[in-house]
N, C-alpha and C. Protein backbone atom coordinates (compact mmCIF):
# COMPACT_ATOMS: atom_id res chain seq x y z
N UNK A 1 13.60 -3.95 -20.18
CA UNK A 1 12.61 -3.02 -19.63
C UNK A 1 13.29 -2.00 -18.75
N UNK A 2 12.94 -0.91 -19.08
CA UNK A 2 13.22 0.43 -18.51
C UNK A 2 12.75 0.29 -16.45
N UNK A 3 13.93 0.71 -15.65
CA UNK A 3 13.24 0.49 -14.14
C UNK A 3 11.87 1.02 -14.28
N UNK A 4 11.37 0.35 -13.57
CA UNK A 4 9.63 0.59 -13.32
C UNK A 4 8.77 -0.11 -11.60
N UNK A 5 8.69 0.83 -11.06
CA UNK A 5 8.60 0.34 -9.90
C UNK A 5 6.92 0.92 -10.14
N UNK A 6 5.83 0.17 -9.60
CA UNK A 6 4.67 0.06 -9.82
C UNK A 6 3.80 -0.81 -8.09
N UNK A 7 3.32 0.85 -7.34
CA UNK A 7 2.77 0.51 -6.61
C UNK A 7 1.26 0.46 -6.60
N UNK A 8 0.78 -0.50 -5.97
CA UNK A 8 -0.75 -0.50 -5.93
C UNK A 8 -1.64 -0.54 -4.29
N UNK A 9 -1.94 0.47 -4.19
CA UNK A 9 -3.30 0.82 -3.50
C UNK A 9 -4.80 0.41 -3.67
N UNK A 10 -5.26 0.04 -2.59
CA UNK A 10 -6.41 -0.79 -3.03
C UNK A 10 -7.13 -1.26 -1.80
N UNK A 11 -8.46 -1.41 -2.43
CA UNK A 11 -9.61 -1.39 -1.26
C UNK A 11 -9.37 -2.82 -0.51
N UNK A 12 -10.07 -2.65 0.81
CA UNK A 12 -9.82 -4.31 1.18
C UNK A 12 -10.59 -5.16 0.41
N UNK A 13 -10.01 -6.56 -0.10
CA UNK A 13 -10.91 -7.14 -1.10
C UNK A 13 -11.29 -7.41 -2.24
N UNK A 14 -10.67 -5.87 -2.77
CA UNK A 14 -10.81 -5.70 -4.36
C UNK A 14 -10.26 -6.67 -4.98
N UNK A 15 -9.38 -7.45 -4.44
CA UNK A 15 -8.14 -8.38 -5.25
C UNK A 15 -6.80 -7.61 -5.42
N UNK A 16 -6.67 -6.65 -5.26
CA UNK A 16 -5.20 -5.84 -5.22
C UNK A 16 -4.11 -6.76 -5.40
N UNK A 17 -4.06 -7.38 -4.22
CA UNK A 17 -2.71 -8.25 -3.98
C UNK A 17 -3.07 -9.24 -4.39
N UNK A 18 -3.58 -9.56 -5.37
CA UNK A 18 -3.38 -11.01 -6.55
C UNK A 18 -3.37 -10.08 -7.68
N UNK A 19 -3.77 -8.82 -7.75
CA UNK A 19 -3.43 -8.33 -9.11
C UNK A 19 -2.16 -7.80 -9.18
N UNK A 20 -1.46 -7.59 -7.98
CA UNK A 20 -0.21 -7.62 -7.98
C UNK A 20 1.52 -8.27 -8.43
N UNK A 21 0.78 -9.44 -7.66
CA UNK A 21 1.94 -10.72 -7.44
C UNK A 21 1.61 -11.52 -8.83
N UNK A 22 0.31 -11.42 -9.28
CA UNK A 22 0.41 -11.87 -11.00
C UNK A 22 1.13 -10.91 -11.70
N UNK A 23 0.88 -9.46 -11.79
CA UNK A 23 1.58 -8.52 -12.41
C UNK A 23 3.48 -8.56 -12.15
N UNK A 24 3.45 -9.17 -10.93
CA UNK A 24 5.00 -9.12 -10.73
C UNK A 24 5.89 -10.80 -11.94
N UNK A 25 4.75 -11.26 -11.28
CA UNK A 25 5.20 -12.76 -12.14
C UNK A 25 5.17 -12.80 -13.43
N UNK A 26 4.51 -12.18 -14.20
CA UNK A 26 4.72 -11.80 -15.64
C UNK A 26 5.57 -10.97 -16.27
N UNK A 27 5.91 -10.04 -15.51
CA UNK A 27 6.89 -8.94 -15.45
C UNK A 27 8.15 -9.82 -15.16
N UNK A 28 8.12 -10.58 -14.44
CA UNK A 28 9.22 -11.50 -13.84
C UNK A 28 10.11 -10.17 -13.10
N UNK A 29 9.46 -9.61 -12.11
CA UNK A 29 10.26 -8.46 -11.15
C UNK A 29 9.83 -8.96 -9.80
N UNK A 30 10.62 -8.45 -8.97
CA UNK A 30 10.15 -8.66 -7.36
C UNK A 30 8.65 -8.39 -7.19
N UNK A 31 7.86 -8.71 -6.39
CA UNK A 31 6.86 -8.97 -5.36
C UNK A 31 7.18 -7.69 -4.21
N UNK A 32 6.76 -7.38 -2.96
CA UNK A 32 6.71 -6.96 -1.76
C UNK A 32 5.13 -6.43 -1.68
N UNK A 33 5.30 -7.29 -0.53
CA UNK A 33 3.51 -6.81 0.19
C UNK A 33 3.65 -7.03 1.62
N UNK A 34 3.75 -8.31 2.80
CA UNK A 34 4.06 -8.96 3.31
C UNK A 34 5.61 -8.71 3.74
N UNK A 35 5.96 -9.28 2.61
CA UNK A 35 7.89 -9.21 2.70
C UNK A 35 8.05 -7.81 2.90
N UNK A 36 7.96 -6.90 3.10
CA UNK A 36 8.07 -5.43 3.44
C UNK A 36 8.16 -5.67 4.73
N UNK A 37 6.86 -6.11 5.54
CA UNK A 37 7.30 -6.41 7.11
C UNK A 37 8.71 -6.87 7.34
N UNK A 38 8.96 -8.00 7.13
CA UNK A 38 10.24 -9.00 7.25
C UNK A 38 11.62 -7.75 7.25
N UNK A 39 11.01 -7.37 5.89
CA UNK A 39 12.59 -6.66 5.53
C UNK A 39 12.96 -5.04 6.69
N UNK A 40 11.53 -4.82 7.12
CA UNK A 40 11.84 -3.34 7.77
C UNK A 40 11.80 -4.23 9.10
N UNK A 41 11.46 -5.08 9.29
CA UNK A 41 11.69 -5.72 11.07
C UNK A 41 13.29 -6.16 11.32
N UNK A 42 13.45 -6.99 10.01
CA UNK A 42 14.94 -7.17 10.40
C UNK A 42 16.10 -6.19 10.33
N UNK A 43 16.05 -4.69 9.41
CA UNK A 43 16.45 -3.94 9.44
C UNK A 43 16.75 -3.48 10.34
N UNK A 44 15.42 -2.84 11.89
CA UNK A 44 15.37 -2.16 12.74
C UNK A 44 15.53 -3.04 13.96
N UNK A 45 15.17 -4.48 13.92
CA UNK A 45 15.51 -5.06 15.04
C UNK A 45 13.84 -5.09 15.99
N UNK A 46 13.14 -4.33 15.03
CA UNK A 46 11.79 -4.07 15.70
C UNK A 46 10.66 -5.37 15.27
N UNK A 47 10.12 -6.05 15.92
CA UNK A 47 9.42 -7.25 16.01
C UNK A 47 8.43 -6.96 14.93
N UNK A 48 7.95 -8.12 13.95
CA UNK A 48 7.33 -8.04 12.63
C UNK A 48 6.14 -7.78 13.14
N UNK A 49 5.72 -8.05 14.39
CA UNK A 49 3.91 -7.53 15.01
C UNK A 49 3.93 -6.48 14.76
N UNK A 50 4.64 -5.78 15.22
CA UNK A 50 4.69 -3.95 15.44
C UNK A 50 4.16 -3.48 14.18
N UNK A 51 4.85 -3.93 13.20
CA UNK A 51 4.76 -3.58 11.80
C UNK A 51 3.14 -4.18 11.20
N UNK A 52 2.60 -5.65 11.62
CA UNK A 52 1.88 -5.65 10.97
C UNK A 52 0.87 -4.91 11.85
N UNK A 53 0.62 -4.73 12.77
CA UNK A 53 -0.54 -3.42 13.59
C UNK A 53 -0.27 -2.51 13.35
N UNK A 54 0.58 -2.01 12.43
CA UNK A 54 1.11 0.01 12.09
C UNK A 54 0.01 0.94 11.67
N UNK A 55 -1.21 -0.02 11.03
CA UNK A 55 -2.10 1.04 10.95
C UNK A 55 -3.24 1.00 12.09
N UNK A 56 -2.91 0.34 12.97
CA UNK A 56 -4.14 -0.11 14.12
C UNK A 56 -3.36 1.15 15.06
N UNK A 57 -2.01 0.83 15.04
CA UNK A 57 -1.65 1.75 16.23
C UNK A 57 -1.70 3.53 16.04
N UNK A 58 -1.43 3.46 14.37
CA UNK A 58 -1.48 5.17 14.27
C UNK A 58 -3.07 5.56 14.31
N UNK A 59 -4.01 4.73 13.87
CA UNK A 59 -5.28 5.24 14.59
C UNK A 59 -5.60 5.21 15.59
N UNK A 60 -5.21 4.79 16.39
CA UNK A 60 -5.00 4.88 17.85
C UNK A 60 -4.57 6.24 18.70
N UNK A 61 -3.66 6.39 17.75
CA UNK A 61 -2.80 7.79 18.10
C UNK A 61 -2.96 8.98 17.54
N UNK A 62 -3.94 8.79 16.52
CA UNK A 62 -4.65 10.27 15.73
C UNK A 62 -5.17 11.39 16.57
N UNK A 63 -6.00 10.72 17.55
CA UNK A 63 -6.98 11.71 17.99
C UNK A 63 -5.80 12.25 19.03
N UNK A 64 -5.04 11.94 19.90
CA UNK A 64 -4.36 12.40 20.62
C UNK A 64 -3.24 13.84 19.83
N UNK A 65 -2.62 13.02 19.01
CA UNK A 65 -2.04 13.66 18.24
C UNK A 65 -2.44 15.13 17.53
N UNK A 66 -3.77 15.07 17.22
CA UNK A 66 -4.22 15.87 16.74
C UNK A 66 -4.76 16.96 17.61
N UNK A 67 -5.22 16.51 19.09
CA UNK A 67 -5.30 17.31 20.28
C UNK A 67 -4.25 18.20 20.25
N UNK A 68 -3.01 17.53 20.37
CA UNK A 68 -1.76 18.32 21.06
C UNK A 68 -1.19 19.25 19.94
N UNK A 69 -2.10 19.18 18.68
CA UNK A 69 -1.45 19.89 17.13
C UNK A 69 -0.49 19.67 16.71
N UNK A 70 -0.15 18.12 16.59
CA UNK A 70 1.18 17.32 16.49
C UNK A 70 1.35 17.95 14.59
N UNK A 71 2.13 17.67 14.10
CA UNK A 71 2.10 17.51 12.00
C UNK A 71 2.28 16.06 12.14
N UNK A 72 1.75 15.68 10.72
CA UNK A 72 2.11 14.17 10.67
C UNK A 72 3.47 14.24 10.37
N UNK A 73 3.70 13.42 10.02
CA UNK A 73 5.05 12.38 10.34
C UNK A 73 5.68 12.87 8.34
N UNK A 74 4.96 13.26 7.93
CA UNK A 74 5.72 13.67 6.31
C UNK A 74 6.18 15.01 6.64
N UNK A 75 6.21 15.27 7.63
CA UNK A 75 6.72 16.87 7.89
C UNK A 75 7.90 16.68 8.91
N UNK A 76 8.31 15.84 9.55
CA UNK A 76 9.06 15.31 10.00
C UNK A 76 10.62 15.16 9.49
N UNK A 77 11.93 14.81 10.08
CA UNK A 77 13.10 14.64 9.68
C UNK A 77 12.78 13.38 9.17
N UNK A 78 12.90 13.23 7.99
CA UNK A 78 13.32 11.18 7.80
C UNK A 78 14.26 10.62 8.09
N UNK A 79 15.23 11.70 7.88
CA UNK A 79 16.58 10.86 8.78
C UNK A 79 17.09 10.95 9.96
N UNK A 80 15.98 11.42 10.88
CA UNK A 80 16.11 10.94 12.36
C UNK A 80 14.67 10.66 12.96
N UNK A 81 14.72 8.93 12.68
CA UNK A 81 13.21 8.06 13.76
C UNK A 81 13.86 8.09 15.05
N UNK A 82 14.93 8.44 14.80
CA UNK A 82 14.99 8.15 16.51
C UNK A 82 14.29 9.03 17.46
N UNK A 83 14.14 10.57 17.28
CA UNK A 83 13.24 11.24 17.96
C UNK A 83 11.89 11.23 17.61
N UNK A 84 10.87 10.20 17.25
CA UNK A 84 9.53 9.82 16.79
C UNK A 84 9.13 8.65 17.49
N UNK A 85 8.36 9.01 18.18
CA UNK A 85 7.28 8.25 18.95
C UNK A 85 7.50 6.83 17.78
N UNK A 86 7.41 5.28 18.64
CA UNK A 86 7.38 4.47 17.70
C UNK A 86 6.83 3.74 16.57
N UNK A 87 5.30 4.19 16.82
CA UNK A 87 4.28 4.07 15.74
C UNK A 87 5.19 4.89 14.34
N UNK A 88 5.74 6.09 14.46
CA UNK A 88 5.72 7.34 13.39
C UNK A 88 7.76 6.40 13.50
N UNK A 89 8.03 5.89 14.11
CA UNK A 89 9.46 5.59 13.87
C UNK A 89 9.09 4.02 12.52
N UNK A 90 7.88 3.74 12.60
CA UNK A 90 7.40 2.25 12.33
C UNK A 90 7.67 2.75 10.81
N UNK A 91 6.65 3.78 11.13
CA UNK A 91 6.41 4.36 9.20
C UNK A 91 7.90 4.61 8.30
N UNK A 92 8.49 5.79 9.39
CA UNK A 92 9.96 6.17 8.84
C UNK A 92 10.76 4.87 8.32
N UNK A 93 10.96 3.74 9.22
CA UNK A 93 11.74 2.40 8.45
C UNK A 93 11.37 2.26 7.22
N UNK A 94 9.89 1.87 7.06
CA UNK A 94 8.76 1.21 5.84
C UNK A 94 9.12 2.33 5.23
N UNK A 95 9.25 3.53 5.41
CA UNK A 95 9.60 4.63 4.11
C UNK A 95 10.82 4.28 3.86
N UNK A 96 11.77 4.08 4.20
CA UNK A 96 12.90 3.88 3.76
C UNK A 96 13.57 2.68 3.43
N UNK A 97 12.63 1.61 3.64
CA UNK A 97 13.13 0.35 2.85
C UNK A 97 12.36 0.34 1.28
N UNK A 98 11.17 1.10 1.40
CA UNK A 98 10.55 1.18 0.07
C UNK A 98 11.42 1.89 -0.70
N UNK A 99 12.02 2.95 -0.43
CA UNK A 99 12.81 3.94 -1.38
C UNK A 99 13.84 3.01 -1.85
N UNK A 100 14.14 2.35 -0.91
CA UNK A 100 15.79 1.41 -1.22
C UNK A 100 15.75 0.18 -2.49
N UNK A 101 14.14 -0.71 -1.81
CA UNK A 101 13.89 -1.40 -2.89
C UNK A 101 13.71 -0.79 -4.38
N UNK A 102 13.50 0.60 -4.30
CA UNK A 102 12.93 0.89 -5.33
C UNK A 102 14.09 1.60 -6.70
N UNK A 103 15.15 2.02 -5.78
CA UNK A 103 16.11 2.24 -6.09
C UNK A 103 16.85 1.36 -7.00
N UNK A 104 16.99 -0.16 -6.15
CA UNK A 104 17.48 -1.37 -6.87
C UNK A 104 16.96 -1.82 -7.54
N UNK A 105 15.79 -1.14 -8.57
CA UNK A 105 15.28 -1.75 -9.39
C UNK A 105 13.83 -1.98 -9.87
N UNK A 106 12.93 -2.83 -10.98
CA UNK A 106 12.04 -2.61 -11.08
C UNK A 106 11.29 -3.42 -10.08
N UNK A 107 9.56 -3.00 -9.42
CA UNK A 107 8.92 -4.42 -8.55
C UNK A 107 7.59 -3.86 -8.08
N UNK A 108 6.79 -4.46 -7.78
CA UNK A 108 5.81 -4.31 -7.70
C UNK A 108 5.62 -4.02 -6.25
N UNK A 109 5.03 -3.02 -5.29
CA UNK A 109 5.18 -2.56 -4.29
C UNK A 109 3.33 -2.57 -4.05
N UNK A 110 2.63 -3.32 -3.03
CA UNK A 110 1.22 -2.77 -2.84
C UNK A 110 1.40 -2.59 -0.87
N UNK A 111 0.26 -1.35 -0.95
CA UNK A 111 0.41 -0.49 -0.07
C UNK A 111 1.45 0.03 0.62
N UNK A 112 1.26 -0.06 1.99
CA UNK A 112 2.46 0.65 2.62
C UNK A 112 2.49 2.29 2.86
N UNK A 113 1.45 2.74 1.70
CA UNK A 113 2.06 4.02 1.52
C UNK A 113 2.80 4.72 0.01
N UNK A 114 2.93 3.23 -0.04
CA UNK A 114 4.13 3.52 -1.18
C UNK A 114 4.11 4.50 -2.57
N UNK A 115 3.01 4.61 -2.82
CA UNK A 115 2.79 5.46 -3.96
C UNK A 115 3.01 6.97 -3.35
N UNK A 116 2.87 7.47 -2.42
CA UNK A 116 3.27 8.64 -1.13
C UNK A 116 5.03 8.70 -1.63
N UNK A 117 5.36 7.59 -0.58
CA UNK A 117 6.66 7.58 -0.55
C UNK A 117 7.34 7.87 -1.92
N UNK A 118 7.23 7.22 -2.54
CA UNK A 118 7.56 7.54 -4.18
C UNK A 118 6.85 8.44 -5.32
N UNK A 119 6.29 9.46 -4.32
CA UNK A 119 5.40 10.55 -5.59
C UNK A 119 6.36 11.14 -6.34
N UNK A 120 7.80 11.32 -6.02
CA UNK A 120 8.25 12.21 -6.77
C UNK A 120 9.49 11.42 -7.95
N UNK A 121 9.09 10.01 -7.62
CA UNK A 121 10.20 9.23 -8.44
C UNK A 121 9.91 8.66 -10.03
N UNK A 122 10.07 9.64 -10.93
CA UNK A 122 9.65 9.70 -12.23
C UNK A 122 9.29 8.08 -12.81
N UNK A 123 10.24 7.00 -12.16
CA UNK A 123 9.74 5.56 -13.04
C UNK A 123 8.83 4.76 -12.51
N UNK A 124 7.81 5.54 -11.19
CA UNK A 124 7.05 4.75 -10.20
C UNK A 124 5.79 4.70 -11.12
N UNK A 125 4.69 4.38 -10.92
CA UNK A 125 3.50 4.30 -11.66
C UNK A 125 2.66 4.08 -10.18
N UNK A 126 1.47 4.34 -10.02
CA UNK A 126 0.34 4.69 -9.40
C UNK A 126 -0.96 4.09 -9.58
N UNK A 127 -0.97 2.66 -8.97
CA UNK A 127 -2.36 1.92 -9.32
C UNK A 127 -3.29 1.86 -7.89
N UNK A 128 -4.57 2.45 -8.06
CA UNK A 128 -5.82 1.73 -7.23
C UNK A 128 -6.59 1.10 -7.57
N UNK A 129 -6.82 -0.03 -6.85
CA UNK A 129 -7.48 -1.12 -7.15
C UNK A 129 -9.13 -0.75 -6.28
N UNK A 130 -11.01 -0.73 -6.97
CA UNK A 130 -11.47 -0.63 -6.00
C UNK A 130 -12.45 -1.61 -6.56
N UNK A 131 -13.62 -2.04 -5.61
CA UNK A 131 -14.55 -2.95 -5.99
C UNK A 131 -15.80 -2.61 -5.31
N UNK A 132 -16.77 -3.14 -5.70
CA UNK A 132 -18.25 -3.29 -5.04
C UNK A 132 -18.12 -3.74 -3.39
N UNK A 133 -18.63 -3.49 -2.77
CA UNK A 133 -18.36 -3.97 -1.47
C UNK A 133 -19.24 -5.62 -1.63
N UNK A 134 -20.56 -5.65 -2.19
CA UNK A 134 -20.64 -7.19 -2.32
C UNK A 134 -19.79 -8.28 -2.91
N UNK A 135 -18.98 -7.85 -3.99
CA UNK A 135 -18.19 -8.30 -4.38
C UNK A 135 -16.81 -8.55 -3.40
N UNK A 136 -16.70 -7.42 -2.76
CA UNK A 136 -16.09 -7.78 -1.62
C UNK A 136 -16.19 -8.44 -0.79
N UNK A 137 -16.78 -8.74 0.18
CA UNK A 137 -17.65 -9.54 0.81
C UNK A 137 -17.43 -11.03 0.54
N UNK A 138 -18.00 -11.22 -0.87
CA UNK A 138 -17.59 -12.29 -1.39
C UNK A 138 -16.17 -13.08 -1.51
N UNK A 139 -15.13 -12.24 -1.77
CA UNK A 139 -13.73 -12.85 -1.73
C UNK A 139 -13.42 -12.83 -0.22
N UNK A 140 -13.90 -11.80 0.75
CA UNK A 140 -13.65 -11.84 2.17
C UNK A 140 -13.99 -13.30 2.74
N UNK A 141 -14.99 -13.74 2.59
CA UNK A 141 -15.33 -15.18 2.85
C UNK A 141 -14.78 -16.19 2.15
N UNK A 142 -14.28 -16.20 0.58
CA UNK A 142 -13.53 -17.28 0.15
C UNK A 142 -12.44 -17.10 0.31
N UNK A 143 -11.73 -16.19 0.45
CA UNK A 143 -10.18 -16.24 0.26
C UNK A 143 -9.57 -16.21 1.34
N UNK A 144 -10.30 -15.21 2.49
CA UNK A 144 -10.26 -15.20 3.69
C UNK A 144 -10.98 -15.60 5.22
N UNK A 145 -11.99 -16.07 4.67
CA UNK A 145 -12.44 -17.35 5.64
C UNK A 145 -13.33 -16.16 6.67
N UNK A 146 -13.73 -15.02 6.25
CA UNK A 146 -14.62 -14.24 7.10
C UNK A 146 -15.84 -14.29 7.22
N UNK A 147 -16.39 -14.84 8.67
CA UNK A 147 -17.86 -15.04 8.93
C UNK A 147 -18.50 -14.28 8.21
N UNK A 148 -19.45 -14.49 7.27
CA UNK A 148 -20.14 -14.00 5.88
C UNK A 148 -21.08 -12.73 6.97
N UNK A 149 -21.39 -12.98 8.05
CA UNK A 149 -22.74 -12.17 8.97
C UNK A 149 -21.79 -10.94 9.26
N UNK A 150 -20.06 -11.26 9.47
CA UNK A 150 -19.83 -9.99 9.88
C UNK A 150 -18.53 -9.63 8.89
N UNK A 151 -18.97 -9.90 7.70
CA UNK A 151 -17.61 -9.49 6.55
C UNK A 151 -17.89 -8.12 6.34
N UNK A 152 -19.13 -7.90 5.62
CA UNK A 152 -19.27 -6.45 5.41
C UNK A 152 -18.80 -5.38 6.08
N UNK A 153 -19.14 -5.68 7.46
CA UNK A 153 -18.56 -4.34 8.77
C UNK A 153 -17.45 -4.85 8.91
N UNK A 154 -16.48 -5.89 8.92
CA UNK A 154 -15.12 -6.31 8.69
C UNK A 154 -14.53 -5.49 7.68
N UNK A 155 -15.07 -5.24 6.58
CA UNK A 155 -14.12 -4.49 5.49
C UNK A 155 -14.41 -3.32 5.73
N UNK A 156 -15.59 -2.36 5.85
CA UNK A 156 -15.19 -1.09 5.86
C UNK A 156 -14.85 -0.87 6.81
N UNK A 157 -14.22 -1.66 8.01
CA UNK A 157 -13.65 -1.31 9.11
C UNK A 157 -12.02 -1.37 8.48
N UNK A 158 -11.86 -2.05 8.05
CA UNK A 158 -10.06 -1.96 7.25
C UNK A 158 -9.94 -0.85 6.67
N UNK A 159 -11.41 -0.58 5.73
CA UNK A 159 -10.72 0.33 4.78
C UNK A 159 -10.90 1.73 5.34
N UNK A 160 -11.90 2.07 6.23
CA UNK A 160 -11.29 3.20 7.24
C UNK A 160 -9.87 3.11 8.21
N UNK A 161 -9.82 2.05 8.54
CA UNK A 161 -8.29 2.16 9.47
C UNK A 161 -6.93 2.57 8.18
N UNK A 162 -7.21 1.76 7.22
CA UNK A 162 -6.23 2.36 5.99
C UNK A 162 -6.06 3.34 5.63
N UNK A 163 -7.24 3.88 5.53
CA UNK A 163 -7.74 5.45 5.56
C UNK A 163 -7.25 6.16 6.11
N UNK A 164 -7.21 6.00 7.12
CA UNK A 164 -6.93 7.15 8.63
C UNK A 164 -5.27 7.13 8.75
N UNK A 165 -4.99 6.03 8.90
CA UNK A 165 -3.29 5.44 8.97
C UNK A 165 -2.89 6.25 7.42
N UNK A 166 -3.32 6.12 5.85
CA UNK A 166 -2.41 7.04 4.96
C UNK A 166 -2.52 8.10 5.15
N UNK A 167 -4.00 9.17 5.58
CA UNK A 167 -4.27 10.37 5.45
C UNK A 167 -2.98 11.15 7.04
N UNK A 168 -2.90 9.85 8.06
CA UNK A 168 -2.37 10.46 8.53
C UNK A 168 -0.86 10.83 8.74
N UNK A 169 -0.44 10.02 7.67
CA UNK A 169 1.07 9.40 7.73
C UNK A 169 1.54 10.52 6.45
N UNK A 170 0.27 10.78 5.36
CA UNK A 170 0.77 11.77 4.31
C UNK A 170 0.11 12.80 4.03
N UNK A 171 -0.60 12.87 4.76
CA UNK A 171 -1.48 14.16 4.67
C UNK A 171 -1.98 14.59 3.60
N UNK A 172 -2.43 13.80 2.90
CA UNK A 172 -3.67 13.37 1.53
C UNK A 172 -4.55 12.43 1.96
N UNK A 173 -5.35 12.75 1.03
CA UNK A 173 -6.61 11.76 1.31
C UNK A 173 -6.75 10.22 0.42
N UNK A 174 -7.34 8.88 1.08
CA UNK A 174 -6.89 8.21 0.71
C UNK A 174 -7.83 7.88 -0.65
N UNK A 175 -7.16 7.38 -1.65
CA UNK A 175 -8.51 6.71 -2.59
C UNK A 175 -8.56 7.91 -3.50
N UNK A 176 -8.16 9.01 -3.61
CA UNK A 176 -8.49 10.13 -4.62
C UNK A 176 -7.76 9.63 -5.88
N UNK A 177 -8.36 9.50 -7.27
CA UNK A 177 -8.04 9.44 -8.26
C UNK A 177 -7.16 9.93 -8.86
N UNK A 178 -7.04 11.53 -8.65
CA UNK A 178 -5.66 12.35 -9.19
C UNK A 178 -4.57 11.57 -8.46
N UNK A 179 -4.05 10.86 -7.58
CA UNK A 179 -2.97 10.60 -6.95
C UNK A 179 -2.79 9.85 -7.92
N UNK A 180 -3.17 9.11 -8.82
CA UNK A 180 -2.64 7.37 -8.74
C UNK A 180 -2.68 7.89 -10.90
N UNK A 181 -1.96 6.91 -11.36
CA UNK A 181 -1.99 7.19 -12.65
C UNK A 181 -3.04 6.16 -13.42
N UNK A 182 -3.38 5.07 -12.77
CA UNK A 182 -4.51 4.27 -13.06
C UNK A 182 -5.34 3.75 -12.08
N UNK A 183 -6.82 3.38 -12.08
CA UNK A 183 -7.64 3.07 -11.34
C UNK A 183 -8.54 2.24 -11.63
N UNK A 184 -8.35 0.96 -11.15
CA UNK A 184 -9.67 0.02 -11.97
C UNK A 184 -10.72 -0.46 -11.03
N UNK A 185 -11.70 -0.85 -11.62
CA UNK A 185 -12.51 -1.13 -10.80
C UNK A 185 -12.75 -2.73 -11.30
N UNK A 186 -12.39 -3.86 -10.32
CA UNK A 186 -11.80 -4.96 -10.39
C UNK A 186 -12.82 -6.04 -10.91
N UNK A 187 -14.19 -5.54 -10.69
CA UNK A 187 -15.50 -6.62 -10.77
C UNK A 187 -15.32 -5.91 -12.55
N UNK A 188 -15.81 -4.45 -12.92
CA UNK A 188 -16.07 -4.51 -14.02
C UNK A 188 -14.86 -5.10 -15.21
N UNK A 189 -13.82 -4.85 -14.84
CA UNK A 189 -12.99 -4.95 -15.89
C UNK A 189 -12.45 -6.55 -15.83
N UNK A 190 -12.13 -7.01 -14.54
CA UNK A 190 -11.86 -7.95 -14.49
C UNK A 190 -10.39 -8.23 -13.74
N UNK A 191 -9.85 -9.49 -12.75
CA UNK A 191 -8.62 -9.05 -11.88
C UNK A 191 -7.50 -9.25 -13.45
N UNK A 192 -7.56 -10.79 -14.66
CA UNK A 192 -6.67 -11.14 -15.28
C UNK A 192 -6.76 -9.86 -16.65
N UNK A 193 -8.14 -9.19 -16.63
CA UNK A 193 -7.69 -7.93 -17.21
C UNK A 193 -6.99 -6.85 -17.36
N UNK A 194 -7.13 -6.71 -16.05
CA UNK A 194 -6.15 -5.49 -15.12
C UNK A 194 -5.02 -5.73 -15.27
N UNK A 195 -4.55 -7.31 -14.54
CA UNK A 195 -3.39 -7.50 -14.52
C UNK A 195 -2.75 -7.65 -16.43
N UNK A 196 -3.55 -7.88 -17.35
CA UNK A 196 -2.58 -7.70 -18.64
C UNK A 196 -2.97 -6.07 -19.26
N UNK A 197 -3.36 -5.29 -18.51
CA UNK A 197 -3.57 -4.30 -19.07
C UNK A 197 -2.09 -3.84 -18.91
N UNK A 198 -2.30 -3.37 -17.55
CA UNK A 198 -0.95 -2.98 -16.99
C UNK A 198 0.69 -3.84 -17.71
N UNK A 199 0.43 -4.63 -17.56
CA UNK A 199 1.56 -5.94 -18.15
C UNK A 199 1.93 -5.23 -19.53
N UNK A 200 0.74 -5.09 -20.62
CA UNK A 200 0.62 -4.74 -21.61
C UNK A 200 1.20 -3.21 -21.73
N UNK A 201 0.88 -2.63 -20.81
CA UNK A 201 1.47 -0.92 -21.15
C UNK A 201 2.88 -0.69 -20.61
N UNK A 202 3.37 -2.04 -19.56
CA UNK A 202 4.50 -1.41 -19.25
C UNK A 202 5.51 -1.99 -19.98
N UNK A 203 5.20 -3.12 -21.20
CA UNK A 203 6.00 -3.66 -22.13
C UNK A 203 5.82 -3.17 -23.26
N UNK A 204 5.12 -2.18 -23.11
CA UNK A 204 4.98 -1.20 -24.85
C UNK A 204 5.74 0.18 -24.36
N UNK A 205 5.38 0.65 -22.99
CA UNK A 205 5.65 1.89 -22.94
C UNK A 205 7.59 1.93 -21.97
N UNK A 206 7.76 1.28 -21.57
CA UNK A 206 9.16 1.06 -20.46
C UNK A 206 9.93 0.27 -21.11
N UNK A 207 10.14 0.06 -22.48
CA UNK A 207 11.28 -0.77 -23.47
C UNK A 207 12.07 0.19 -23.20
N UNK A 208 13.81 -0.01 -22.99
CA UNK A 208 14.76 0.36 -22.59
C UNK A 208 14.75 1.17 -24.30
């Protein structure tokens, strides 16, 4: 198989990250979701919390930012975090361990950004994952153990902070269809559909 690095974006809930880590396991290629923290904390020496609050803290820092007529952080040097406030130094690492992984090879990359980071890398592919919010709801409480009374306002509270944290980190909007090269919608089609759709096109279409 031809390198193929294949990131996925996706609502909270939808199942994303099981349509992922199945898609990686069939593919038999790396994983990163999670392990992205690990790898940009031990890189920078910067504590894996930091990283997993990165989108709590840049919404935090929007409105200020946007007072003072800051640019986001894609307009920025990438190769110097050192003069970037540490929220926008958080992103710069995570951009640059994604490029690296992606470099070494084929793997399945969900969020982060990553479809951003890699818009211009011809073997990346572009998946959003979205769902019904009841349907959401529903895996929020089984998979994740969220008081059923306050799941609903639990998720669209993620998926605005996700929101706010990509639009502000890349200055696109999050969830738009033209970005991404596929888009499923996880209740109708199905998660083990998705995942052999994809499976299926990148072993017909990425043969060396």
């Amino acid at each position: 198989m031809k390198r193929t690095i294949i990131t996925i974006s996706r609502q909270f809930g939808s199942g994303g990250r099981t349509i992922g880590a199945q898609l990686a396991k069939e593919l038999d290629i790396p994983f990163y979701d999670k392990e992205l923290i690990s790898l940009a904390a031990k890189k920078s020496g910067i504590e894996e919390r930091i990283f997993e609050n990165a989108d709590k803290q840049a919404v935090s820092s929007l409105l200020y930012s946007l007072s003072m007529g800051m640019y986001n952080v894609s307009s920025s040097v990438i190769d110097r975090p050192d003069v970037l406030p540490l929220n926008d130094r958080v992103f710069i690492i995570q951009h640059n361990v994604i490029r690296d992984l992606a470099e070494k090879g084929s793997c399945v990359i969900v969020g982060r950004c990553a479809d951003y980071v890699l818009r211009e890398d011809p073997d990346a592919v572009h998946v959003f994952i979205h769902s019904d919010l009841e349907n959401r709801v529903r895996r929020a409480v089984e998979d994740y153990q969220f008081p059923g009374e306050k799941a609903a306002a639990s998720i669209q509270k993620a998926d605005k902070r996700r929101a706010a944290y990509y639009e502000y980190y890349t200055g696109r909007r999050w969830g738009r269809m033209e970005q991404y090269d596929f888009a499923f919608n996880s209740d109708r089609v199905g998660l083990e559909n998705v995942v052999g759709f994809l499976r299926d096109w990148v072993l017909r279409t990425r043969q060396d």
